[in-house]
PDB file of N, CA and C in Angstrom:
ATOM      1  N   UNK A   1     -25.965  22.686 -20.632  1.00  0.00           N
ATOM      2  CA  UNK A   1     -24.713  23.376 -20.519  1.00  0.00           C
ATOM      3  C   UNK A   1     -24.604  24.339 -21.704  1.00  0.00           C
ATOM      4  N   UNK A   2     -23.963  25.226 -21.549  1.00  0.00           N
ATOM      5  CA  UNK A   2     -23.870  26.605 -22.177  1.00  0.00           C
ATOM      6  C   UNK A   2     -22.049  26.869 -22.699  1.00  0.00           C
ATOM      7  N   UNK A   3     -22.076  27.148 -24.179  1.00  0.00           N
ATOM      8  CA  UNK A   3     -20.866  27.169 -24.864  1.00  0.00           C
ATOM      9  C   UNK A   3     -20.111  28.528 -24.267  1.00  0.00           C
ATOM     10  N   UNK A   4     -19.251  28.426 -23.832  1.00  0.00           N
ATOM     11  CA  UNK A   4     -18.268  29.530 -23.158  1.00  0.00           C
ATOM     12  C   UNK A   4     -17.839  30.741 -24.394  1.00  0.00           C
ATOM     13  N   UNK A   5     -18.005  30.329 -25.261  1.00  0.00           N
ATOM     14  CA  UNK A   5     -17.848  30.806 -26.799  1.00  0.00           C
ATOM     15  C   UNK A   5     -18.763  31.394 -27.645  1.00  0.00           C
ATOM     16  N   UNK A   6     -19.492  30.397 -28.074  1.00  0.00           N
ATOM     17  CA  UNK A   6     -20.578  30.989 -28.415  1.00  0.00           C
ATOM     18  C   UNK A   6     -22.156  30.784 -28.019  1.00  0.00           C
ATOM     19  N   UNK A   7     -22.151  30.628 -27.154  1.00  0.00           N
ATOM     20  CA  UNK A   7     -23.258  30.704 -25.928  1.00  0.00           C
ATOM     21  C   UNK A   7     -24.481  29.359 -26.314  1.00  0.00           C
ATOM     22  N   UNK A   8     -23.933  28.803 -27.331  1.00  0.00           N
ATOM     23  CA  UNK A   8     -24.955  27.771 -27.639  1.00  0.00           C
ATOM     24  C   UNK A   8     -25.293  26.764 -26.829  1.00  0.00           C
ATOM     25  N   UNK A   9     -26.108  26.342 -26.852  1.00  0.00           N
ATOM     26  CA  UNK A   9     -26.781  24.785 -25.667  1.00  0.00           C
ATOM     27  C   UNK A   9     -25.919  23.606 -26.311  1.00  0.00           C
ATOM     28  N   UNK A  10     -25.135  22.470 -25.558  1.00  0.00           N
ATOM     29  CA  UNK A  10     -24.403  22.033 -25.313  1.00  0.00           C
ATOM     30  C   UNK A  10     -24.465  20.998 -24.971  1.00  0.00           C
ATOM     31  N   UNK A  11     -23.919  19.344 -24.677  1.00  0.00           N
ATOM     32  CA  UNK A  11     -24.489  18.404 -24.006  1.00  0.00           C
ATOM     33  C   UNK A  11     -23.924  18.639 -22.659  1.00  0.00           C
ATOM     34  N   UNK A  12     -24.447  18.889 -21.819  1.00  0.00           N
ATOM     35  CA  UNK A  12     -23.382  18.332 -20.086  1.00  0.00           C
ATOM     36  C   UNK A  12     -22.511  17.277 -20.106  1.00  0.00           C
ATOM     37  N   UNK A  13     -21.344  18.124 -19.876  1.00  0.00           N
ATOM     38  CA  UNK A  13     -19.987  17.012 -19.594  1.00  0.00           C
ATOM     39  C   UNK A  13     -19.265  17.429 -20.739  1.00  0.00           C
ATOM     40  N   UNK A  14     -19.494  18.311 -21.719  1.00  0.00           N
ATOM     41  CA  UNK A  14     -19.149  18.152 -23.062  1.00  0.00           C
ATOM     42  C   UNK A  14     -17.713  18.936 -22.739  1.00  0.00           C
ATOM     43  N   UNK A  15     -16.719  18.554 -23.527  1.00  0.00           N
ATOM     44  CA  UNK A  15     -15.113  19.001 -23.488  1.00  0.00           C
ATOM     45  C   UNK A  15     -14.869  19.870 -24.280  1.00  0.00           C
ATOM     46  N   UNK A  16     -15.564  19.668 -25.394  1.00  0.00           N
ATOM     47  CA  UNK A  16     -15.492  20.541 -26.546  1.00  0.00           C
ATOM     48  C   UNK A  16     -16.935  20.721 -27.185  1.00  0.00           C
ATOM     49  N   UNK A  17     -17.237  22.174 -27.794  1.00  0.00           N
ATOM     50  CA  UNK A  17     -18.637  22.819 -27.978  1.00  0.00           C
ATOM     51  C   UNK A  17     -18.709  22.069 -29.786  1.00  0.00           C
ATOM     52  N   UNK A  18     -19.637  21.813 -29.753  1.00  0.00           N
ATOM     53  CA  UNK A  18     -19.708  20.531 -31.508  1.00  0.00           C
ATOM     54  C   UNK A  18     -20.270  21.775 -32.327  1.00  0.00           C
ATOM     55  N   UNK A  19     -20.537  22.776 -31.886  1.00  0.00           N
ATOM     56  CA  UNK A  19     -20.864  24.047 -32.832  1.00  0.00           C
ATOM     57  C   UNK A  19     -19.613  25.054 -33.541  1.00  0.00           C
ATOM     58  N   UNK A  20     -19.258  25.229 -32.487  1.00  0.00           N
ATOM     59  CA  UNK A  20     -17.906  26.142 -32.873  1.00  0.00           C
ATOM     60  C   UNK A  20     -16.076  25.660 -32.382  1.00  0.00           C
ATOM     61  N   UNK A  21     -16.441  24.453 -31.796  1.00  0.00           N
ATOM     62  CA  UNK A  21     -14.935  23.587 -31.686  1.00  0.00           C
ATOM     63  C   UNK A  21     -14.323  24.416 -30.217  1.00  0.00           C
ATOM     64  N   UNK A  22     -14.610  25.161 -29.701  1.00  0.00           N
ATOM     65  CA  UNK A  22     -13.995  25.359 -28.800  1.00  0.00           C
ATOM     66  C   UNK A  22     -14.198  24.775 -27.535  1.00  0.00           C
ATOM     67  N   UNK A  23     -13.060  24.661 -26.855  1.00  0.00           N
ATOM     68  CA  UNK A  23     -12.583  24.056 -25.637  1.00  0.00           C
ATOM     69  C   UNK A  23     -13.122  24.326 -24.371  1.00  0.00           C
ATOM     70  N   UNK A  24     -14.172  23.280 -23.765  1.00  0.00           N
ATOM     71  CA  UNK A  24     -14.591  23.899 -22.503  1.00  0.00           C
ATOM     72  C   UNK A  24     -14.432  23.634 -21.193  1.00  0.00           C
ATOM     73  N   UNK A  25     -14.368  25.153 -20.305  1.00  0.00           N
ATOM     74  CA  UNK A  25     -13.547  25.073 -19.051  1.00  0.00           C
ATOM     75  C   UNK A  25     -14.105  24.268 -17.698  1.00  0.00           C
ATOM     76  N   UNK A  26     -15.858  23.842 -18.111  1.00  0.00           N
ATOM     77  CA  UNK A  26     -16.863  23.467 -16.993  1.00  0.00           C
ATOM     78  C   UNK A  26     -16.504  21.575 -17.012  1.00  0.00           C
ATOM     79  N   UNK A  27     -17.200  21.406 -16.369  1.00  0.00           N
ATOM     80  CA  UNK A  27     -17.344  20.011 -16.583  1.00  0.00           C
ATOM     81  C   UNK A  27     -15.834  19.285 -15.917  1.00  0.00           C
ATOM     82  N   UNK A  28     -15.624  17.445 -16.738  1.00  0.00           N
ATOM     83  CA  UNK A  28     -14.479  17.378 -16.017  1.00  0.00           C
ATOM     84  C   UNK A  28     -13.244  17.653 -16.270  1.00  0.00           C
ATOM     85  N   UNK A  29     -13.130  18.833 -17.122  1.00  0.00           N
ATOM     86  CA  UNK A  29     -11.900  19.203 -17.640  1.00  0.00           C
ATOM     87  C   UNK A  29     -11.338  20.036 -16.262  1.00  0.00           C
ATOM     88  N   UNK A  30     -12.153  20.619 -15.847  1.00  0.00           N
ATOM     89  CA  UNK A  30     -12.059  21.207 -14.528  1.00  0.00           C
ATOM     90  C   UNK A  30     -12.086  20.797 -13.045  1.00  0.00           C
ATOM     91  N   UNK A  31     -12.196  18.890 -13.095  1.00  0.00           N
ATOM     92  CA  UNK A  31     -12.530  18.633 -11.889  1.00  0.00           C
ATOM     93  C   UNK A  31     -13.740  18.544 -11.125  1.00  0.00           C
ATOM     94  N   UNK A  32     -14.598  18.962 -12.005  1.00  0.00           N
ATOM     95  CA  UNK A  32     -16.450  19.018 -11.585  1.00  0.00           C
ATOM     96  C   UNK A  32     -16.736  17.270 -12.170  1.00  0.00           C
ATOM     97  N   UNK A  33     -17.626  17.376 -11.531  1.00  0.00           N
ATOM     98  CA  UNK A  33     -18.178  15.827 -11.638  1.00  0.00           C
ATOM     99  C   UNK A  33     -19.190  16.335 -11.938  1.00  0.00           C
ATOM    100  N   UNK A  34     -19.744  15.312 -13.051  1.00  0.00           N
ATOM    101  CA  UNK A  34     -20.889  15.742 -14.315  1.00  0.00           C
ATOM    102  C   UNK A  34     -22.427  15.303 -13.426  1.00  0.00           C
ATOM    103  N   UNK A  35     -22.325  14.292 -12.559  1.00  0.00           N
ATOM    104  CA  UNK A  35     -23.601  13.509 -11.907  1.00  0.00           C
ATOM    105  C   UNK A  35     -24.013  14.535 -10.953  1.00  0.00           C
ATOM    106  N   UNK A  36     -23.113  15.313 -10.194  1.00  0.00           N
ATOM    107  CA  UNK A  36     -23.456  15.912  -8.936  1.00  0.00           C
ATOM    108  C   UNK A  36     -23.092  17.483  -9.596  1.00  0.00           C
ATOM    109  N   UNK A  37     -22.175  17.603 -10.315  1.00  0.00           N
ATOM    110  CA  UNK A  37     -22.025  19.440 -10.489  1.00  0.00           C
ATOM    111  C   UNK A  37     -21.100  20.298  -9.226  1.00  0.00           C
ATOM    112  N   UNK A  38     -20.239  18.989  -8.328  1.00  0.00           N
ATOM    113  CA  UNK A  38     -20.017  19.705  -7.224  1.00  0.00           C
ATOM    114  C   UNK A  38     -18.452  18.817  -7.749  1.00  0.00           C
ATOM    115  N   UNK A  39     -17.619  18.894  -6.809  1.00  0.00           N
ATOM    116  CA  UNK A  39     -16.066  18.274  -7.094  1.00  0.00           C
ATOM    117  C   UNK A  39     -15.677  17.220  -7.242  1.00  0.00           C
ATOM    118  N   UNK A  40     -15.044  16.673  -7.936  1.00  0.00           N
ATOM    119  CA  UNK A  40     -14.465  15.538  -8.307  1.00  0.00           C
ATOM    120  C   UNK A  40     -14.286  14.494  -6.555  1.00  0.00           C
ATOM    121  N   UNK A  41     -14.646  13.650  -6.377  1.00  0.00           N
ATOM    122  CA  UNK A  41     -13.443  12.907  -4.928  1.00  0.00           C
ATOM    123  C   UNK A  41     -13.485  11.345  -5.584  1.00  0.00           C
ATOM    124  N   UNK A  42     -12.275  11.392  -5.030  1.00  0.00           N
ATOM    125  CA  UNK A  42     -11.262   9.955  -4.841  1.00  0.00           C
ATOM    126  C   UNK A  42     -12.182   8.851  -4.446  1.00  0.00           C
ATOM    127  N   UNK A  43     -12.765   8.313  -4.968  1.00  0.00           N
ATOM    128  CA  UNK A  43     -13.429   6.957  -4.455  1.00  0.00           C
ATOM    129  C   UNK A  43     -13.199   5.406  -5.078  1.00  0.00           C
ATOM    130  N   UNK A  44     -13.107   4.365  -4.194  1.00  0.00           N
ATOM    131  CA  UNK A  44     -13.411   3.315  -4.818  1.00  0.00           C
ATOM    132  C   UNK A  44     -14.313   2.898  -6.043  1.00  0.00           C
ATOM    133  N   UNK A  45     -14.575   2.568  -7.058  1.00  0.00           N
ATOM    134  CA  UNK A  45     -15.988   1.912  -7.917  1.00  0.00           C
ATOM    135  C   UNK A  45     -16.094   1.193  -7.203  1.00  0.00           C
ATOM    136  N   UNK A  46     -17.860   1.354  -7.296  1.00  0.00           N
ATOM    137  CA  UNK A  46     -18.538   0.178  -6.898  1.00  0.00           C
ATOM    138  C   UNK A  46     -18.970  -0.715  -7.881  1.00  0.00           C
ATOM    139  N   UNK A  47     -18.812  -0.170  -9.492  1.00  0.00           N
ATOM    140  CA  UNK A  47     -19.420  -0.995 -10.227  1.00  0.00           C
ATOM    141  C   UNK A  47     -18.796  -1.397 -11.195  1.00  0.00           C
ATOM    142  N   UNK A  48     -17.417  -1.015 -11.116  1.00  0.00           N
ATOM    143  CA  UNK A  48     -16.283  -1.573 -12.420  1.00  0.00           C
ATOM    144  C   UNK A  48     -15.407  -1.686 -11.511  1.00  0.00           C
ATOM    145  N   UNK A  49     -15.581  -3.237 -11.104  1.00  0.00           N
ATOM    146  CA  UNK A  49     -14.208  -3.281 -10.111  1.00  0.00           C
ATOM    147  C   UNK A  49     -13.673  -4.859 -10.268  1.00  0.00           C
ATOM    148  N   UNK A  50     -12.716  -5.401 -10.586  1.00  0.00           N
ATOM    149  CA  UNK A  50     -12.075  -6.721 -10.346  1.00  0.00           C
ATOM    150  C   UNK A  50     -11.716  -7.253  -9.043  1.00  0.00           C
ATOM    151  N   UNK A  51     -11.534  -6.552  -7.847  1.00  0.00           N
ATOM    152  CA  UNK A  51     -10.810  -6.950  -6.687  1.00  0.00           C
ATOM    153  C   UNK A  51     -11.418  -6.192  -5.673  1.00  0.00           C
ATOM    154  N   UNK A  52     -10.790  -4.912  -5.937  1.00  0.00           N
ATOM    155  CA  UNK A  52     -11.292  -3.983  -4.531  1.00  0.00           C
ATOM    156  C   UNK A  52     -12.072  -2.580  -5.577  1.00  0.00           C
ATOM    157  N   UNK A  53     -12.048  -2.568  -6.667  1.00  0.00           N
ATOM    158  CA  UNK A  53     -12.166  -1.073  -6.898  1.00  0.00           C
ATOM    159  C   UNK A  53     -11.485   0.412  -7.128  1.00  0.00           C
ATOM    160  N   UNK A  54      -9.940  -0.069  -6.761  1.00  0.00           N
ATOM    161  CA  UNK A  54      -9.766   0.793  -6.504  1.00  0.00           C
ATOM    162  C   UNK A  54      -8.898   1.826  -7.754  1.00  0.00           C
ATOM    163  N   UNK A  55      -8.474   0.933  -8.794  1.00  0.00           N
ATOM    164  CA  UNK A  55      -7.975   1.165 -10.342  1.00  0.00           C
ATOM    165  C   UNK A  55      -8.710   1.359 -10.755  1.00  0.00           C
ATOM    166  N   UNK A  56     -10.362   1.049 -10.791  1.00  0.00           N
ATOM    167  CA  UNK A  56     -11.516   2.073 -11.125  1.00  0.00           C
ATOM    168  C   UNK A  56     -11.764   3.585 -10.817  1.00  0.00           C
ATOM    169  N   UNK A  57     -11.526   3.122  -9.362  1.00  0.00           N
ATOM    170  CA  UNK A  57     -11.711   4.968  -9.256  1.00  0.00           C
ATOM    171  C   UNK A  57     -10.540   5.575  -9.195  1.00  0.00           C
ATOM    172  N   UNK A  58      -9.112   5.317  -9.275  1.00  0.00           N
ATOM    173  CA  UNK A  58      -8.251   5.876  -9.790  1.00  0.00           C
ATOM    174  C   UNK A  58      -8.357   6.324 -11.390  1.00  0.00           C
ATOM    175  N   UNK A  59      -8.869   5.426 -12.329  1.00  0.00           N
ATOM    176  CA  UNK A  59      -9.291   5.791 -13.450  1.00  0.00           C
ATOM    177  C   UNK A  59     -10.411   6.658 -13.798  1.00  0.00           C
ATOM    178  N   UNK A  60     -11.646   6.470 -12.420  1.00  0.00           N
ATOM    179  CA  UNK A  60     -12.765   7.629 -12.982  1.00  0.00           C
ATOM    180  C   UNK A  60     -12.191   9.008 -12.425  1.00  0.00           C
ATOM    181  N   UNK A  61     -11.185   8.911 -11.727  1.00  0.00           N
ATOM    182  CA  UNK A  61     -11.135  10.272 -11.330  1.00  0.00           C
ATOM    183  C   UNK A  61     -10.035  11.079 -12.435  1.00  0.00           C
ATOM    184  N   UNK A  62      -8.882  10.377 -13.171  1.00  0.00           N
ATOM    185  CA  UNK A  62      -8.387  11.347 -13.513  1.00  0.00           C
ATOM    186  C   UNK A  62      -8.257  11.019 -14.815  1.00  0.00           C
ATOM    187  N   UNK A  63      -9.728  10.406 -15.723  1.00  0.00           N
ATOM    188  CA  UNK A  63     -10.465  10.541 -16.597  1.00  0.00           C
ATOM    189  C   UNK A  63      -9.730   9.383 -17.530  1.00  0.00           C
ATOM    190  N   UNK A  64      -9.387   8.438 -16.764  1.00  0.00           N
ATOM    191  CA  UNK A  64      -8.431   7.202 -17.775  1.00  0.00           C
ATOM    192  C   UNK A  64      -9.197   6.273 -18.066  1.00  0.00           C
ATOM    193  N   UNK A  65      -8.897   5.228 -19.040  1.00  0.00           N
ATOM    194  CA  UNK A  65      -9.275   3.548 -19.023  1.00  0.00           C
ATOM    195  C   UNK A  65      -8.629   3.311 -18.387  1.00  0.00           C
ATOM    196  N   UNK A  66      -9.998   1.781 -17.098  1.00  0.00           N
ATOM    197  CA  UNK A  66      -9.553   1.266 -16.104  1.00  0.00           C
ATOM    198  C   UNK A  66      -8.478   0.410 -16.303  1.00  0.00           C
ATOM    199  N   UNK A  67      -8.568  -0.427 -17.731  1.00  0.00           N
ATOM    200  CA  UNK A  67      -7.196  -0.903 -18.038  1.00  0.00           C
ATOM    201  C   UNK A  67      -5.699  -0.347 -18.261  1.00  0.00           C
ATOM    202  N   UNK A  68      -5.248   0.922 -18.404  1.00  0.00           N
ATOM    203  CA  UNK A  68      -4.141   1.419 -18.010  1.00  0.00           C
ATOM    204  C   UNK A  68      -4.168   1.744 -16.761  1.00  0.00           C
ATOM    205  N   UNK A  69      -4.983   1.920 -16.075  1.00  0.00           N
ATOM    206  CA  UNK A  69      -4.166   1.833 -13.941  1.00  0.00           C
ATOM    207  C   UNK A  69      -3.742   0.646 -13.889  1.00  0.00           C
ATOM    208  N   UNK A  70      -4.774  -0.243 -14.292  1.00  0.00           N
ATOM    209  CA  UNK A  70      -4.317  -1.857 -13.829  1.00  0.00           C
ATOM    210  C   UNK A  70      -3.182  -2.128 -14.455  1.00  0.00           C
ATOM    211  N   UNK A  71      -2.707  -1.738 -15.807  1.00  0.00           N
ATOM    212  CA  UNK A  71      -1.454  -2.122 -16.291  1.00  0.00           C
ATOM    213  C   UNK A  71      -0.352  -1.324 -15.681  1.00  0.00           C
ATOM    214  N   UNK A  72      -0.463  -0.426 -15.244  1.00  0.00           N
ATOM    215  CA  UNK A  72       0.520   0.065 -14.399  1.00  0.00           C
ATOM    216  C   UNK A  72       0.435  -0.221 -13.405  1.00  0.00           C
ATOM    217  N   UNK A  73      -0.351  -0.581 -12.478  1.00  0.00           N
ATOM    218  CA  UNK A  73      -0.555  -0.855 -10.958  1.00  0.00           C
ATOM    219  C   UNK A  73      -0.174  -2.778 -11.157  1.00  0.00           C
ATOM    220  N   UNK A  74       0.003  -3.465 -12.120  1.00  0.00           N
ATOM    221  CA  UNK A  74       0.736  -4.362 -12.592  1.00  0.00           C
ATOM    222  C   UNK A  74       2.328  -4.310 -12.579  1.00  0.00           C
ATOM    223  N   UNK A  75       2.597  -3.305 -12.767  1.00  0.00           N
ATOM    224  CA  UNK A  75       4.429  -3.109 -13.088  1.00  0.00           C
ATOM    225  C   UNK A  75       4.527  -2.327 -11.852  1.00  0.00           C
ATOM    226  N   UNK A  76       4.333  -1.850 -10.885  1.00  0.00           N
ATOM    227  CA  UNK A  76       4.680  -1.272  -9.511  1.00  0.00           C
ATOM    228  C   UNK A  76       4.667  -2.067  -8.912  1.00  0.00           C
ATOM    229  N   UNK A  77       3.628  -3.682  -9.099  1.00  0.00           N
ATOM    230  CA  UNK A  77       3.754  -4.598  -7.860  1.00  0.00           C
ATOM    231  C   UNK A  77       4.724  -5.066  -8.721  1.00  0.00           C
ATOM    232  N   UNK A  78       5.219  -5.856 -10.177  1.00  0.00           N
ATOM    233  CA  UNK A  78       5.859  -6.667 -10.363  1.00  0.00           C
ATOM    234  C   UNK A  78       7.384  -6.155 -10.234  1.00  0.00           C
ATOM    235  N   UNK A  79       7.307  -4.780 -10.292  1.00  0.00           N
ATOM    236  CA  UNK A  79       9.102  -4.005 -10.577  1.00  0.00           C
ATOM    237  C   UNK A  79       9.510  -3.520  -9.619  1.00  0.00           C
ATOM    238  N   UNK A  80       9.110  -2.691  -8.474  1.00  0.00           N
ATOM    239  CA  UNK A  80       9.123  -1.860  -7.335  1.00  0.00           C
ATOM    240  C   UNK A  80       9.008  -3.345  -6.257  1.00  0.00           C
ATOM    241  N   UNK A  81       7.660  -3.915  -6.206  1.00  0.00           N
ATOM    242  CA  UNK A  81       7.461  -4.974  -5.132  1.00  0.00           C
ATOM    243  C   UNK A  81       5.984  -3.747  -3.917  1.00  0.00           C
ATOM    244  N   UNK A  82       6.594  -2.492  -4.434  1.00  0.00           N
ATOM    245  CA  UNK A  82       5.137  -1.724  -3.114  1.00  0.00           C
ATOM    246  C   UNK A  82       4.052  -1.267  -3.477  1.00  0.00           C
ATOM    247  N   UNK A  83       3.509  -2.097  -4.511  1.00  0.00           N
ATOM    248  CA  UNK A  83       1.980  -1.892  -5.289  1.00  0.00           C
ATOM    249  C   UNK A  83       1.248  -2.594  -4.458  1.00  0.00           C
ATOM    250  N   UNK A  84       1.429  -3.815  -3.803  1.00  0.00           N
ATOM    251  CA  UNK A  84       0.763  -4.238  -2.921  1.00  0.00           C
ATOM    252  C   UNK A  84       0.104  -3.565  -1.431  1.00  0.00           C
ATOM    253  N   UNK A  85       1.336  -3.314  -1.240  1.00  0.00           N
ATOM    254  CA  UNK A  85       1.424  -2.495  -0.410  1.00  0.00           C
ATOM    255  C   UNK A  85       0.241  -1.556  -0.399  1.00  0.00           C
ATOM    256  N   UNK A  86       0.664  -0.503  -1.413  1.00  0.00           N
ATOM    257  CA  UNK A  86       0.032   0.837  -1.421  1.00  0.00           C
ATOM    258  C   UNK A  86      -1.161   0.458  -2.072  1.00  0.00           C
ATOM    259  N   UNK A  87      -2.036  -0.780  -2.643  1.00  0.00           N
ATOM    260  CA  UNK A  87      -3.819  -0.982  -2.959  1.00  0.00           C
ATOM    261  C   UNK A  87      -3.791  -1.333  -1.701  1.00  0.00           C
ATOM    262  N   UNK A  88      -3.112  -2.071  -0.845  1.00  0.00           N
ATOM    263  CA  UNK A  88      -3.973  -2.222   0.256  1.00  0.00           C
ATOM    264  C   UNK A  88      -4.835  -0.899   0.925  1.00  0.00           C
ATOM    265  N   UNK A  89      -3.857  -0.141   1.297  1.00  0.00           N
ATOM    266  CA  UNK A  89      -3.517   0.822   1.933  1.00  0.00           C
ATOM    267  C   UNK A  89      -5.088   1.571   1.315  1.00  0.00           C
ATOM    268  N   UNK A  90      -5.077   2.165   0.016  1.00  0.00           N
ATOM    269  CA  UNK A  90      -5.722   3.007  -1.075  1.00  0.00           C
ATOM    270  C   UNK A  90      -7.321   1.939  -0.391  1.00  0.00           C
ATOM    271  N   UNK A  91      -6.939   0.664  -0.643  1.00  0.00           N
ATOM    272  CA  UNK A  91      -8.819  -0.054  -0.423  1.00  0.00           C
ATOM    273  C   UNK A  91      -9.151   0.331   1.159  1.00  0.00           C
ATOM    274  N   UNK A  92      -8.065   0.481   2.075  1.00  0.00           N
ATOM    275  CA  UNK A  92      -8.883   0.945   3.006  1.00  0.00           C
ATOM    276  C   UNK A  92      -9.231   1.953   3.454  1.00  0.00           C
ATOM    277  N   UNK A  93      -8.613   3.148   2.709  1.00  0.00           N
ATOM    278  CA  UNK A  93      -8.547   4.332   2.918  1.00  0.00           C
ATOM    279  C   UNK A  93      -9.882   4.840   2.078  1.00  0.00           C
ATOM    280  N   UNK A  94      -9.224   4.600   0.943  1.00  0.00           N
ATOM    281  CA  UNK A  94     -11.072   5.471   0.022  1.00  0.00           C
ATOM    282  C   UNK A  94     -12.153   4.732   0.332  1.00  0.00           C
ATOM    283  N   UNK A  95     -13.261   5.963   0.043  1.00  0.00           N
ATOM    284  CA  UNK A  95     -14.882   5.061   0.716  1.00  0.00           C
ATOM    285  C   UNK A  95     -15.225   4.526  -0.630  1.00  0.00           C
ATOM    286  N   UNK A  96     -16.249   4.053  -0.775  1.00  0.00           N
ATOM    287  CA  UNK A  96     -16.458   3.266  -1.655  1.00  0.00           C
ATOM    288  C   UNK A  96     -17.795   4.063  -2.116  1.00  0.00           C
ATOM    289  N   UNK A  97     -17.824   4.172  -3.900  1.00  0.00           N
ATOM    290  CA  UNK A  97     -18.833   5.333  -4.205  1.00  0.00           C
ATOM    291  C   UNK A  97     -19.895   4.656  -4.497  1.00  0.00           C
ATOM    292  N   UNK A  98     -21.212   6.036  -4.549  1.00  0.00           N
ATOM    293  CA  UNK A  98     -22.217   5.207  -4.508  1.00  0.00           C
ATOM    294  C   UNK A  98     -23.059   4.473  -5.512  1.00  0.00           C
ATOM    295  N   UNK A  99     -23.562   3.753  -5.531  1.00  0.00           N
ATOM    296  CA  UNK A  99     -23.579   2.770  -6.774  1.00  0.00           C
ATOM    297  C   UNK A  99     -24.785   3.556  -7.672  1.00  0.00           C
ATOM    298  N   UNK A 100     -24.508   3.849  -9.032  1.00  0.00           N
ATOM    299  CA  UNK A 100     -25.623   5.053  -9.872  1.00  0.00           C
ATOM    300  C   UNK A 100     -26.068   3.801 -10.264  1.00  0.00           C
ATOM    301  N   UNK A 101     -27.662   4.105 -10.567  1.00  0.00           N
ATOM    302  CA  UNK A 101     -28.263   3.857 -11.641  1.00  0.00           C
ATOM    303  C   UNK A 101     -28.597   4.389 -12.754  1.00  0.00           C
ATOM    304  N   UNK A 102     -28.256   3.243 -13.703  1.00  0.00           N
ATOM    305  CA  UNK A 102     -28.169   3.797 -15.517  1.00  0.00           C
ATOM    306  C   UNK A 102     -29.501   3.299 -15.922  1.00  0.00           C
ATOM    307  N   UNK A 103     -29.789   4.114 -16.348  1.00  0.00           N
ATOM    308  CA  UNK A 103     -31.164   4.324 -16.904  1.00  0.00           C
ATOM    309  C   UNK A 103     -31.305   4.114 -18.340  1.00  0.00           C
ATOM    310  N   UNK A 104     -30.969   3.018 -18.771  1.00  0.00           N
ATOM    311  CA  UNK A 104     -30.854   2.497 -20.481  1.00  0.00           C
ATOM    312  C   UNK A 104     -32.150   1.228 -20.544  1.00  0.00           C
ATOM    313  N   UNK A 105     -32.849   2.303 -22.212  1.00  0.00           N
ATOM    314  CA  UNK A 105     -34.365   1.296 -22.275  1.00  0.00           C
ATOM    315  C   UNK A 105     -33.615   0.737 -23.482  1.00  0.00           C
ATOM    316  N   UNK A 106     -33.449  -0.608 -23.038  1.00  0.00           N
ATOM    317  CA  UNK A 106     -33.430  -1.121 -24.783  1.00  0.00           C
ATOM    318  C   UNK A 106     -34.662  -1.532 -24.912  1.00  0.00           C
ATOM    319  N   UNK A 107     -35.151  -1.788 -26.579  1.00  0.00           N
ATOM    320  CA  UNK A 107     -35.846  -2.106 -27.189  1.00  0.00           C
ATOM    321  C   UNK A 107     -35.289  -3.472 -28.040  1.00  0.00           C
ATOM    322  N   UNK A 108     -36.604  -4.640 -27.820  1.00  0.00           N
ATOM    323  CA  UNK A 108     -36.151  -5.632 -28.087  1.00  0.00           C
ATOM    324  C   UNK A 108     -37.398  -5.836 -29.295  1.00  0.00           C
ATOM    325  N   UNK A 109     -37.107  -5.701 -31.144  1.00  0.00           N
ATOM    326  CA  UNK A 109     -38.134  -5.883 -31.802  1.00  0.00           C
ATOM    327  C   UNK A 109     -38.197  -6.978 -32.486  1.00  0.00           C
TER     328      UNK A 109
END
């Protein structure tokens, strides 16, 4: 990836350029998804999920920790009563994404 600023090489995904501090418009600041390079979509996790998944991918999509959906999706079922409701609804509606493989070598010396 390429600094919008000062044209320097960059890590992919990067928010901000570590050369000259400025703010960048690519990546998911914009809604691009860093794995594919094509648009963000609404999906279940398949791989950080407690129940159904679906406070995961509410969290990968609009760039949160999965533990603040769940703490709020906690106080909509306990205060409102239609959090239930509406995960049902959300687990059957979103597809469920596809499971990446992470490619991490540890070294054991």
């Amino acid at each position: 990836m390429v600094c919008n600023n000062c044209r320097r090489q960059i890590a992919d995904g990067s928010k901000f350029c570590y050369n000259c501090g400025a703010q960048q418009t690519a990546g998911p600041a914009s809604g691009m998804a860093v794995e594919t390079g094509g648009k963000k979509r609404l999906m279940r996790s398949s791989t950080d999920k407690k129940i159904a998944g679906v406070c995961a991918g509410l969290a990968d999509y609009f760039d949160l920790d999965p533990t603040i959906i769940r703490i709020c999706w906690l106080l909509a079922v306990l205060c409102a009563g239609c959090g239930v409701l509406a995960y049902i609804i959300l687990w059957i509606v979103l597809p469920l994404a596809p499971a990446t493989v992470v490619n991490s070598s540890i070294s054991v010396a």
